[in-house]
C-alpha atoms as a PDB file:
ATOM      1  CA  UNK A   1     -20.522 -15.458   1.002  1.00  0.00           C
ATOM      2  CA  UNK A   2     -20.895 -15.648  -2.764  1.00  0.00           C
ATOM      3  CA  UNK A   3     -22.073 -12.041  -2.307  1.00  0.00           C
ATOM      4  CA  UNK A   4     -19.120 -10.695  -0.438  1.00  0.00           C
ATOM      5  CA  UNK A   5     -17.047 -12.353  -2.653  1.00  0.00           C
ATOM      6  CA  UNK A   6     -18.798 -10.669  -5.662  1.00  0.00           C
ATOM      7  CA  UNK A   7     -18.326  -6.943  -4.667  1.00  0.00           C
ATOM      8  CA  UNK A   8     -14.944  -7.763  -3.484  1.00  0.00           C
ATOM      9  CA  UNK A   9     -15.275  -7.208   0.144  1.00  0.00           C
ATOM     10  CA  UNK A  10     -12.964 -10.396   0.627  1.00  0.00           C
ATOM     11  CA  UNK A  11     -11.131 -12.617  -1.672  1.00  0.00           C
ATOM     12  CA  UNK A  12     -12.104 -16.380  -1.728  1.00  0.00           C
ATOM     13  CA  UNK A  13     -10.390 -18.716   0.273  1.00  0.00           C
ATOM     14  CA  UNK A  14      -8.297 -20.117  -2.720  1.00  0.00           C
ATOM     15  CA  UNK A  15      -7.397 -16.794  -4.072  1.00  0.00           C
ATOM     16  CA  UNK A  16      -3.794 -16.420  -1.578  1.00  0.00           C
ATOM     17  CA  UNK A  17      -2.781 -19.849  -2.285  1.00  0.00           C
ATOM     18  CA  UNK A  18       0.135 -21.138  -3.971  1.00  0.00           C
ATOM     19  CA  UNK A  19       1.595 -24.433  -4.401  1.00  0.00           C
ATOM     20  CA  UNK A  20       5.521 -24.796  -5.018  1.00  0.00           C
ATOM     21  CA  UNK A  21       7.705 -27.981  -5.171  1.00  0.00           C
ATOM     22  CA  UNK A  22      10.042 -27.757  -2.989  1.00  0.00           C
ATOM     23  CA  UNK A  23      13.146 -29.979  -1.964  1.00  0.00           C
ATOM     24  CA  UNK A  24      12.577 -31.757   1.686  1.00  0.00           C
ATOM     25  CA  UNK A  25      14.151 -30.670   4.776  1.00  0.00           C
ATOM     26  CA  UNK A  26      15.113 -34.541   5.148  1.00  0.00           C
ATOM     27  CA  UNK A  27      17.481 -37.006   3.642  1.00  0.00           C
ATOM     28  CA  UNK A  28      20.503 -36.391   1.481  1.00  0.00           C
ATOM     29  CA  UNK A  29      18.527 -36.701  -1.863  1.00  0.00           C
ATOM     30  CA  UNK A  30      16.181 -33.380  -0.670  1.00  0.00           C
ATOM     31  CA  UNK A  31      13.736 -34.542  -3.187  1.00  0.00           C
ATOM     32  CA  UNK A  32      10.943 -31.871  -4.089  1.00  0.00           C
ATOM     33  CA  UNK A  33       7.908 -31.955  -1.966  1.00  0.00           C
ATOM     34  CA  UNK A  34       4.566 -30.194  -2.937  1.00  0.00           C
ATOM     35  CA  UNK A  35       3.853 -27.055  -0.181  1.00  0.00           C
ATOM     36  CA  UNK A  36       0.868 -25.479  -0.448  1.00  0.00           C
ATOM     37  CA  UNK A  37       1.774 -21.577   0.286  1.00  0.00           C
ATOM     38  CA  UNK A  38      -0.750 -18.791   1.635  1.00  0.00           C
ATOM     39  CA  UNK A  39       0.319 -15.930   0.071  1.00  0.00           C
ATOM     40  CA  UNK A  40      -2.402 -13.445   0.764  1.00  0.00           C
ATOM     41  CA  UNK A  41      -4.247 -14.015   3.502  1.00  0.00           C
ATOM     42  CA  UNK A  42      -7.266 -11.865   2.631  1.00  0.00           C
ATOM     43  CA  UNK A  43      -9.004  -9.220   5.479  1.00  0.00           C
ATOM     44  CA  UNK A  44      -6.005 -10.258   7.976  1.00  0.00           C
ATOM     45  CA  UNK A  45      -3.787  -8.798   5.704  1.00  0.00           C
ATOM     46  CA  UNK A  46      -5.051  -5.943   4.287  1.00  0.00           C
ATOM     47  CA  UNK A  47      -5.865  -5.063   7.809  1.00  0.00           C
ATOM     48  CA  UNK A  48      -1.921  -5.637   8.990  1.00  0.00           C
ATOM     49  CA  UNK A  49      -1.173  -3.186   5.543  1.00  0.00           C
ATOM     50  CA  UNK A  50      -3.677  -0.373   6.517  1.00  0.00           C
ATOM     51  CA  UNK A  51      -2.426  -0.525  10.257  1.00  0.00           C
ATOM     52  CA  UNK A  52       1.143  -0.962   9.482  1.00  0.00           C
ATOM     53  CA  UNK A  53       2.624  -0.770   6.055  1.00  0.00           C
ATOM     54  CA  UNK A  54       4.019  -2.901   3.176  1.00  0.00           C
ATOM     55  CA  UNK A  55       7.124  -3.716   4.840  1.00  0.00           C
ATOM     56  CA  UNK A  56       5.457  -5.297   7.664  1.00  0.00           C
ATOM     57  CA  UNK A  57       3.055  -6.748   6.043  1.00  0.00           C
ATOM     58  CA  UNK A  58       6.028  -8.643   3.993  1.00  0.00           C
ATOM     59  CA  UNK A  59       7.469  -9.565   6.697  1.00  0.00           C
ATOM     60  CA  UNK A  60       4.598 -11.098   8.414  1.00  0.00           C
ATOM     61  CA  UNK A  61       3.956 -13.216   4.834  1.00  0.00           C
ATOM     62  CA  UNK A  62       7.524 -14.466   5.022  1.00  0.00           C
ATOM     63  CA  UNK A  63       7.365 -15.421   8.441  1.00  0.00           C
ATOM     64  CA  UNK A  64       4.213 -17.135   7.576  1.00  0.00           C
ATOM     65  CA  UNK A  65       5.350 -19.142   4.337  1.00  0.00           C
ATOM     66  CA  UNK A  66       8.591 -20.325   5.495  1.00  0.00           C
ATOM     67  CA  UNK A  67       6.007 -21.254   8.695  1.00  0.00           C
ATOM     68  CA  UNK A  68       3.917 -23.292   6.441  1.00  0.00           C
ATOM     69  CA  UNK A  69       7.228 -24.397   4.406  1.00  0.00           C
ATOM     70  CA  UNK A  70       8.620 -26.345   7.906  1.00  0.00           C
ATOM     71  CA  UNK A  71       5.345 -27.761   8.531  1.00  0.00           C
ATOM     72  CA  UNK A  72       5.531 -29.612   5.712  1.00  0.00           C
ATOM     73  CA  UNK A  73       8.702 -30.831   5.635  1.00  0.00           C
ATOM     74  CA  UNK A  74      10.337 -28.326   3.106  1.00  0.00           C
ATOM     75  CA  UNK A  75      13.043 -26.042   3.301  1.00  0.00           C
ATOM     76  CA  UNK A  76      12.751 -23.209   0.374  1.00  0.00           C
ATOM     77  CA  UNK A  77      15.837 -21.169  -0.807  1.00  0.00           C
ATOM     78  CA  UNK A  78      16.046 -17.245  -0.640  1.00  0.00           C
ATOM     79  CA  UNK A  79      15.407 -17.293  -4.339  1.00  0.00           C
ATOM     80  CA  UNK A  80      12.359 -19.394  -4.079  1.00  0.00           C
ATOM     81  CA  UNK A  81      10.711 -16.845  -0.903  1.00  0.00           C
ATOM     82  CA  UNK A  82      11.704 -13.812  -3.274  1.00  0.00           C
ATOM     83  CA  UNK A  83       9.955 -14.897  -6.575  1.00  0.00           C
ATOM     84  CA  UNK A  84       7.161 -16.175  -4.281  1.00  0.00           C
ATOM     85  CA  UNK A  85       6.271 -12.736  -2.608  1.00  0.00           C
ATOM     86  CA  UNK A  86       7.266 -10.821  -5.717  1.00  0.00           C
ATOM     87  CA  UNK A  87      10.483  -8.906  -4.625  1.00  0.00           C
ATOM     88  CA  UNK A  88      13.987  -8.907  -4.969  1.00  0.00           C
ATOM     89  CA  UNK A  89      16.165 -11.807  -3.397  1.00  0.00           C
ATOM     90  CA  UNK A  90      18.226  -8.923  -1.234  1.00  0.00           C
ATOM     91  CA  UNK A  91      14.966  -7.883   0.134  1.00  0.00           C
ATOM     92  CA  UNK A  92      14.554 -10.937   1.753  1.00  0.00           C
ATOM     93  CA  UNK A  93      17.787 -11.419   2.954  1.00  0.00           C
ATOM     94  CA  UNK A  94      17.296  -8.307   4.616  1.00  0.00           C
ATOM     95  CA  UNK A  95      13.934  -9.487   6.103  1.00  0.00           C
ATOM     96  CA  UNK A  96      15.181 -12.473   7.368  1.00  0.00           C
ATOM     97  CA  UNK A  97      17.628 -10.184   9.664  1.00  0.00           C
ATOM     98  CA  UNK A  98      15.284  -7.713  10.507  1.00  0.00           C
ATOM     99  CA  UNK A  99      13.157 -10.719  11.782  1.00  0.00           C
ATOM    100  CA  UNK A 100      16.041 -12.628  13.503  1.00  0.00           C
ATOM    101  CA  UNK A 101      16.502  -9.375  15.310  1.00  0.00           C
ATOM    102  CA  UNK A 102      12.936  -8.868  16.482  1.00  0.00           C
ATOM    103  CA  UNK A 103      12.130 -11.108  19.642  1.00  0.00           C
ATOM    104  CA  UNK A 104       9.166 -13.580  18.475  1.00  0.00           C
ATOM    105  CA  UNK A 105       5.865 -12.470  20.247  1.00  0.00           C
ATOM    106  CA  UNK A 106       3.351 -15.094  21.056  1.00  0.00           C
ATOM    107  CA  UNK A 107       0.134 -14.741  19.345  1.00  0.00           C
END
């Protein structure tokens, strides 16, 4: 794997991953809580880009981060998910509707 990850067929595991304080879903304090974020999800990804474009493929990561955000308890603010994937707050505001919109589809 050392190899692949050498010529830059595929990024190392680490390479996505982000880890942002938080404040808890939980409690009235909402006290930060660590969440580790994947960002970039390597082949998967750049597979979902080729196939169907940036804007799904930023879709699909904020679906996945504010996934990964529940699951641990957190609950991140639209200005937290914006500086996170790199884009504008409004963008995901309107992200969050187009995906409210779209039925879920089991995977």
């Amino acid at each position: 794997m050392k190899e692949v990850y050498a010529r830059g067929i595929a990024s190392p595991p680490a390479a996505g991953r982000a880890i942002r304080w938080l404040p808890s879903r939980s409690g009235r304090q909402r006290q930060p809580v660590p969440v580790r974020w994947t960002l970039d999800a390597g082949p998967p990804d750049a597979a979902l880009r080729r196939a169907r474009g940036a804007v799904t493929l930023r879709r699909n990561r904020l679906e996945r981060i504010l996934r990964e955000a529940r699951l641990q308890g957190a609950h991140p603010s639209v200005r937290q998910l914006a500086e996170a994937l790199g884009v504008s707050p409004r963008t995901v505001k309107r992200d969050l509707a187009a995906l409210r919109r779209t039925p879920a589809v089991d995977e």
